[in-house]
N, C-alpha and C. Protein backbone atom coordinates (compact mmCIF):
# COMPACT_ATOMS: atom_id res chain seq x y z
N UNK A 1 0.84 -1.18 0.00
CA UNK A 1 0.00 0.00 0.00
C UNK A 1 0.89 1.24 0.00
N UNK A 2 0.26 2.09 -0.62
CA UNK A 2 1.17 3.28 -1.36
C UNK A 2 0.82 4.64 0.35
N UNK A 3 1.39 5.04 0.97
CA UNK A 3 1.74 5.62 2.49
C UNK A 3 0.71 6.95 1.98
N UNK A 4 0.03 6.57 2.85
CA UNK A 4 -1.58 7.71 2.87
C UNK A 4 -1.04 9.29 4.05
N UNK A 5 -1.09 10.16 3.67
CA UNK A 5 -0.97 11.14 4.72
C UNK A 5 -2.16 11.43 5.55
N UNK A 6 -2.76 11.39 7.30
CA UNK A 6 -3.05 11.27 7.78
C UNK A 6 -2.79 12.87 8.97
N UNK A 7 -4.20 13.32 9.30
CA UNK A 7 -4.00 14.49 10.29
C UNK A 7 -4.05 14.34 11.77
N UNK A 8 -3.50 14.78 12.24
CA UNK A 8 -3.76 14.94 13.81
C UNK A 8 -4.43 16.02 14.02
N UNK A 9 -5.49 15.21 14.59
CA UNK A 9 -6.97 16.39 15.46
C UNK A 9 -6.52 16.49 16.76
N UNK A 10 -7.61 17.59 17.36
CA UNK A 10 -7.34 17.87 18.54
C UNK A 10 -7.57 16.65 19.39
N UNK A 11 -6.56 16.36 20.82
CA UNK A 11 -6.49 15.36 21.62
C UNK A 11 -5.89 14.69 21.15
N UNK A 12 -5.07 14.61 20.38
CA UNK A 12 -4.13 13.32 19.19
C UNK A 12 -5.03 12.54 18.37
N UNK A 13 -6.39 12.71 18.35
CA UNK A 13 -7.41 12.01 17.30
C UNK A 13 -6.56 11.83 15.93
N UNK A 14 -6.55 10.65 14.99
CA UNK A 14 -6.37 10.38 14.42
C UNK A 14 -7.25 9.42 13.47
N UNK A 15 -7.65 9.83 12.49
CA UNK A 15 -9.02 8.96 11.51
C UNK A 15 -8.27 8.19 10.59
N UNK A 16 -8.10 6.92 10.70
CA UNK A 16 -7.58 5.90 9.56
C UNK A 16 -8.60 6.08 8.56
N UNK A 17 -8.52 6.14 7.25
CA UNK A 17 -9.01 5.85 6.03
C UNK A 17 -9.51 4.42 5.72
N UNK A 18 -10.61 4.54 5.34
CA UNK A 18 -11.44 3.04 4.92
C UNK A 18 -10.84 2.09 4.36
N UNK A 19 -9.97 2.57 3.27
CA UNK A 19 -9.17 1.43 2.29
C UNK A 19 -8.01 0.93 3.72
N UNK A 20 -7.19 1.73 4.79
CA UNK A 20 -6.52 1.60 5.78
C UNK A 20 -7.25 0.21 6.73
N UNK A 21 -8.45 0.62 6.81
CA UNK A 21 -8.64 -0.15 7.96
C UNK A 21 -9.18 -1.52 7.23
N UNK A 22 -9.57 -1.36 6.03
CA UNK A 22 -9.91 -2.43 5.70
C UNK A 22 -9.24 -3.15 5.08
N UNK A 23 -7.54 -3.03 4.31
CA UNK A 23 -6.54 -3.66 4.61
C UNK A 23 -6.30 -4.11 5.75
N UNK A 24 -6.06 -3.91 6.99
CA UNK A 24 -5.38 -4.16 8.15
C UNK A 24 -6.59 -4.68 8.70
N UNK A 25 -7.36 -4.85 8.54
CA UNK A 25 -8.67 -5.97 9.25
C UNK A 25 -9.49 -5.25 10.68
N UNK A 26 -9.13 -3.85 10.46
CA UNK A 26 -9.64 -2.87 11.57
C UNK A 26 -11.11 -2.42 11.18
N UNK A 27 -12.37 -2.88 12.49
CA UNK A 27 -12.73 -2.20 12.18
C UNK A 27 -13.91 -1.52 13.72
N UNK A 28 -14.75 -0.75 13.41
CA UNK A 28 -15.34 0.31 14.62
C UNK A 28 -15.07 -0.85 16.00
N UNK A 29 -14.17 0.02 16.70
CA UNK A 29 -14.14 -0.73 17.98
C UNK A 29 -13.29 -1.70 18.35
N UNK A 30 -12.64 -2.14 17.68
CA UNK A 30 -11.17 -2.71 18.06
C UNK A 30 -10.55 -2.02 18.87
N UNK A 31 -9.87 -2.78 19.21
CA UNK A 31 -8.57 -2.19 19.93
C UNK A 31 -7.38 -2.09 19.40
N UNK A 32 -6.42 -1.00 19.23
CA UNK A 32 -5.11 -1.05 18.45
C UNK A 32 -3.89 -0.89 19.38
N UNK A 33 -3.05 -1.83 19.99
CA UNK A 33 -2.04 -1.68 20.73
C UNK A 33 -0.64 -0.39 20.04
N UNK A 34 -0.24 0.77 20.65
CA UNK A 34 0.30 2.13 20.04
C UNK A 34 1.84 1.54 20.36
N UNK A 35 2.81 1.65 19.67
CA UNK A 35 4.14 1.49 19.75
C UNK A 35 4.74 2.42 19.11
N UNK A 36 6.28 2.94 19.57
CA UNK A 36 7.37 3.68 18.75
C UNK A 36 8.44 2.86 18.70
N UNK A 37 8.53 2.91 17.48
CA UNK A 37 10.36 2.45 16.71
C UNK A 37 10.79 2.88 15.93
N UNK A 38 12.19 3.00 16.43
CA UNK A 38 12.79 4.18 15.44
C UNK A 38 12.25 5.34 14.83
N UNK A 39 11.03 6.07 15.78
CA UNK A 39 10.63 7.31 15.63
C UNK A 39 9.08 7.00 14.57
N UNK A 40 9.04 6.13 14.30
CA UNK A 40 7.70 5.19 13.97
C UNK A 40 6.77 4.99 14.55
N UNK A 41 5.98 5.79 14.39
CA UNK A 41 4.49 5.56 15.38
C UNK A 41 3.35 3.65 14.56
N UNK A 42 3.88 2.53 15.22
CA UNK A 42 2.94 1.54 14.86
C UNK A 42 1.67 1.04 15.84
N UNK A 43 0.45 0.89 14.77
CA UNK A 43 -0.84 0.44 15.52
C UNK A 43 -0.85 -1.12 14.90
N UNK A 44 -1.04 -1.83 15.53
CA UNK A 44 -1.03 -2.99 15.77
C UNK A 44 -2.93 -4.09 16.67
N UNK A 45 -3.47 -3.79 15.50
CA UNK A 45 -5.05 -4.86 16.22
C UNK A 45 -4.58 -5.08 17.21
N UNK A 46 -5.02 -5.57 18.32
CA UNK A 46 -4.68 -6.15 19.44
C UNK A 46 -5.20 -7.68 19.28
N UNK A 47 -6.39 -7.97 18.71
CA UNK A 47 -6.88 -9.22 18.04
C UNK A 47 -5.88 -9.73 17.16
N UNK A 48 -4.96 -9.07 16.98
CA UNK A 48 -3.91 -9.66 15.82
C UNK A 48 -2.60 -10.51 16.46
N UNK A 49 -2.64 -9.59 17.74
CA UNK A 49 -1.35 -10.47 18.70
C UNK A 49 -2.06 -11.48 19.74
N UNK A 50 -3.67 -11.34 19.86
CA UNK A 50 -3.81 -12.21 20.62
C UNK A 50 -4.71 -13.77 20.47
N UNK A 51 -3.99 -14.39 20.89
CA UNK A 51 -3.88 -15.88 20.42
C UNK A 51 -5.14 -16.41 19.85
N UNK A 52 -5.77 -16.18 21.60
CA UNK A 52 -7.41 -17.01 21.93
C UNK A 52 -8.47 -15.97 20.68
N UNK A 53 -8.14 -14.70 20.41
CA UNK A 53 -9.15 -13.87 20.00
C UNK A 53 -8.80 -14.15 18.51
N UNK A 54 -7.55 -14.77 17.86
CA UNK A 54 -6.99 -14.88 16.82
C UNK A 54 -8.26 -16.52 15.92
N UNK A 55 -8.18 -17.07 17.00
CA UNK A 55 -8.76 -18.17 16.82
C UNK A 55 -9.78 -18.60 17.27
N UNK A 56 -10.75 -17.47 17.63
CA UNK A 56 -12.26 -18.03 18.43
C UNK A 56 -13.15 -17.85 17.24
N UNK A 57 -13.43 -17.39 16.01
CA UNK A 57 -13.63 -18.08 15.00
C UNK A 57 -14.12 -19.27 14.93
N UNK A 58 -13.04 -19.88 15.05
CA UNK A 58 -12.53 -21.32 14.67
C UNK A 58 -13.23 -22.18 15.33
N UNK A 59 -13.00 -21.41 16.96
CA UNK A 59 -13.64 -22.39 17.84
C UNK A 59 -15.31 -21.98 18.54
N UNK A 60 -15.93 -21.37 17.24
CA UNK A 60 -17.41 -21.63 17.47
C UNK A 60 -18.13 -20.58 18.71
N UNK A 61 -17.48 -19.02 19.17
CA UNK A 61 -17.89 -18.74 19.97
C UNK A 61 -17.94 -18.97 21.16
N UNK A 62 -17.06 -20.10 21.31
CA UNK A 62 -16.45 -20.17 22.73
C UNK A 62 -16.14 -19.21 23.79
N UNK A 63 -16.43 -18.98 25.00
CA UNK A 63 -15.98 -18.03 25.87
C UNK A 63 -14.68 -18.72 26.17
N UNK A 64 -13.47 -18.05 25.92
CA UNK A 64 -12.20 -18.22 25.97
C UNK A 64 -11.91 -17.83 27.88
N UNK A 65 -12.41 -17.10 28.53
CA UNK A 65 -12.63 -16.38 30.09
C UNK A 65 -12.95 -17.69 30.82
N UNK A 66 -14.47 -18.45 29.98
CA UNK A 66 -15.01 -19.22 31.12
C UNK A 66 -14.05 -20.76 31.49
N UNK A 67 -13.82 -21.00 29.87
CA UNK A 67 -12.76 -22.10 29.70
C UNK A 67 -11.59 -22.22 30.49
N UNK A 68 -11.13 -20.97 30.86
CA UNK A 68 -9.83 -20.65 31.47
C UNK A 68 -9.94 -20.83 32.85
N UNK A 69 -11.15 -20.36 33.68
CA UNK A 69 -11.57 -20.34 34.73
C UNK A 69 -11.88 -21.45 34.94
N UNK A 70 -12.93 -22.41 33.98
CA UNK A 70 -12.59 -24.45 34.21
C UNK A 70 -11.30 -24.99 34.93
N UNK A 71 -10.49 -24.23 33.79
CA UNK A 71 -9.15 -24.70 33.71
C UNK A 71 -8.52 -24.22 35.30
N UNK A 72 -8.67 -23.39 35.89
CA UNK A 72 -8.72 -23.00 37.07
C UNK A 72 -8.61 -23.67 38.36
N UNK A 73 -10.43 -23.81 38.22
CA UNK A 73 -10.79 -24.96 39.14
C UNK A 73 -10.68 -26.04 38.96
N UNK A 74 -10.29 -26.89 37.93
CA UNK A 74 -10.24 -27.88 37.57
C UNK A 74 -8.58 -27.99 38.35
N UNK A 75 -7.23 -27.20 38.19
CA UNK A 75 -6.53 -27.68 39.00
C UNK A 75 -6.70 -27.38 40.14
N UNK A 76 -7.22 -26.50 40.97
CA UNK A 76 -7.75 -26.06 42.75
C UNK A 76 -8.13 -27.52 42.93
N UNK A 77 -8.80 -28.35 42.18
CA UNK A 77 -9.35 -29.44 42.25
C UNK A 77 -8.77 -30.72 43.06
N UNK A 78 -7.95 -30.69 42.05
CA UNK A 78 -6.44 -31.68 42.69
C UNK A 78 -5.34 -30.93 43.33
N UNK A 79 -5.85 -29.63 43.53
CA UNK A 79 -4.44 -29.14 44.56
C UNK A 79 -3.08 -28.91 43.70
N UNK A 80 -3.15 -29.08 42.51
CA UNK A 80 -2.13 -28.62 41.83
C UNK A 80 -1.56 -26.93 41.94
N UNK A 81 -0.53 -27.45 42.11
CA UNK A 81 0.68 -26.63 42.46
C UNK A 81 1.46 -26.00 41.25
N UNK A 82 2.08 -25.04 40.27
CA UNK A 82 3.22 -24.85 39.88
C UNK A 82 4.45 -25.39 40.23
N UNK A 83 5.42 -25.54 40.04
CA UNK A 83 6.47 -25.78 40.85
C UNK A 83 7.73 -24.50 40.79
């Protein structure tokens, strides 16, 4: 994609462009994790780095929270420990 120039509004508002977000799989209401490198301002989905949200799709609407919390009690269960 050919580098779109982009304004800063008041409060640091910033409006991605439609063809922008709809390359990058963004859309109303995501979340975008903000990074600097090398003087590089990158937005990054947050659905894009994260695993369970990457792949709940897949897995049918699953609550990824409640599963975890099984997973929880299920070791409280047997007293499992870390080591």
């Amino acid at each position: 994609m050919v580098p779109i120039a982009v304004k800063v509004y008041k409060g640091g508002v910033v409006k991605l462009p439609a063809s922008v977000r709809r390359e990058a799989g963004i859309e109303e209401g995501d979340v975008l994790l903000v990074s600097v490198k090398d003087g590089r301002v990158i937005l990054t989905p947050k659905k894009a780095v994260d695993p369970l949200n990457r792949f709940s799709s897949e897995l049918g609407g699953i609550d990824e929270d409640e599963v975890f919390e099984q997973g929880l009690r299920a070791a409280r269960a047997v007293n499992w420990r870390p080591e």
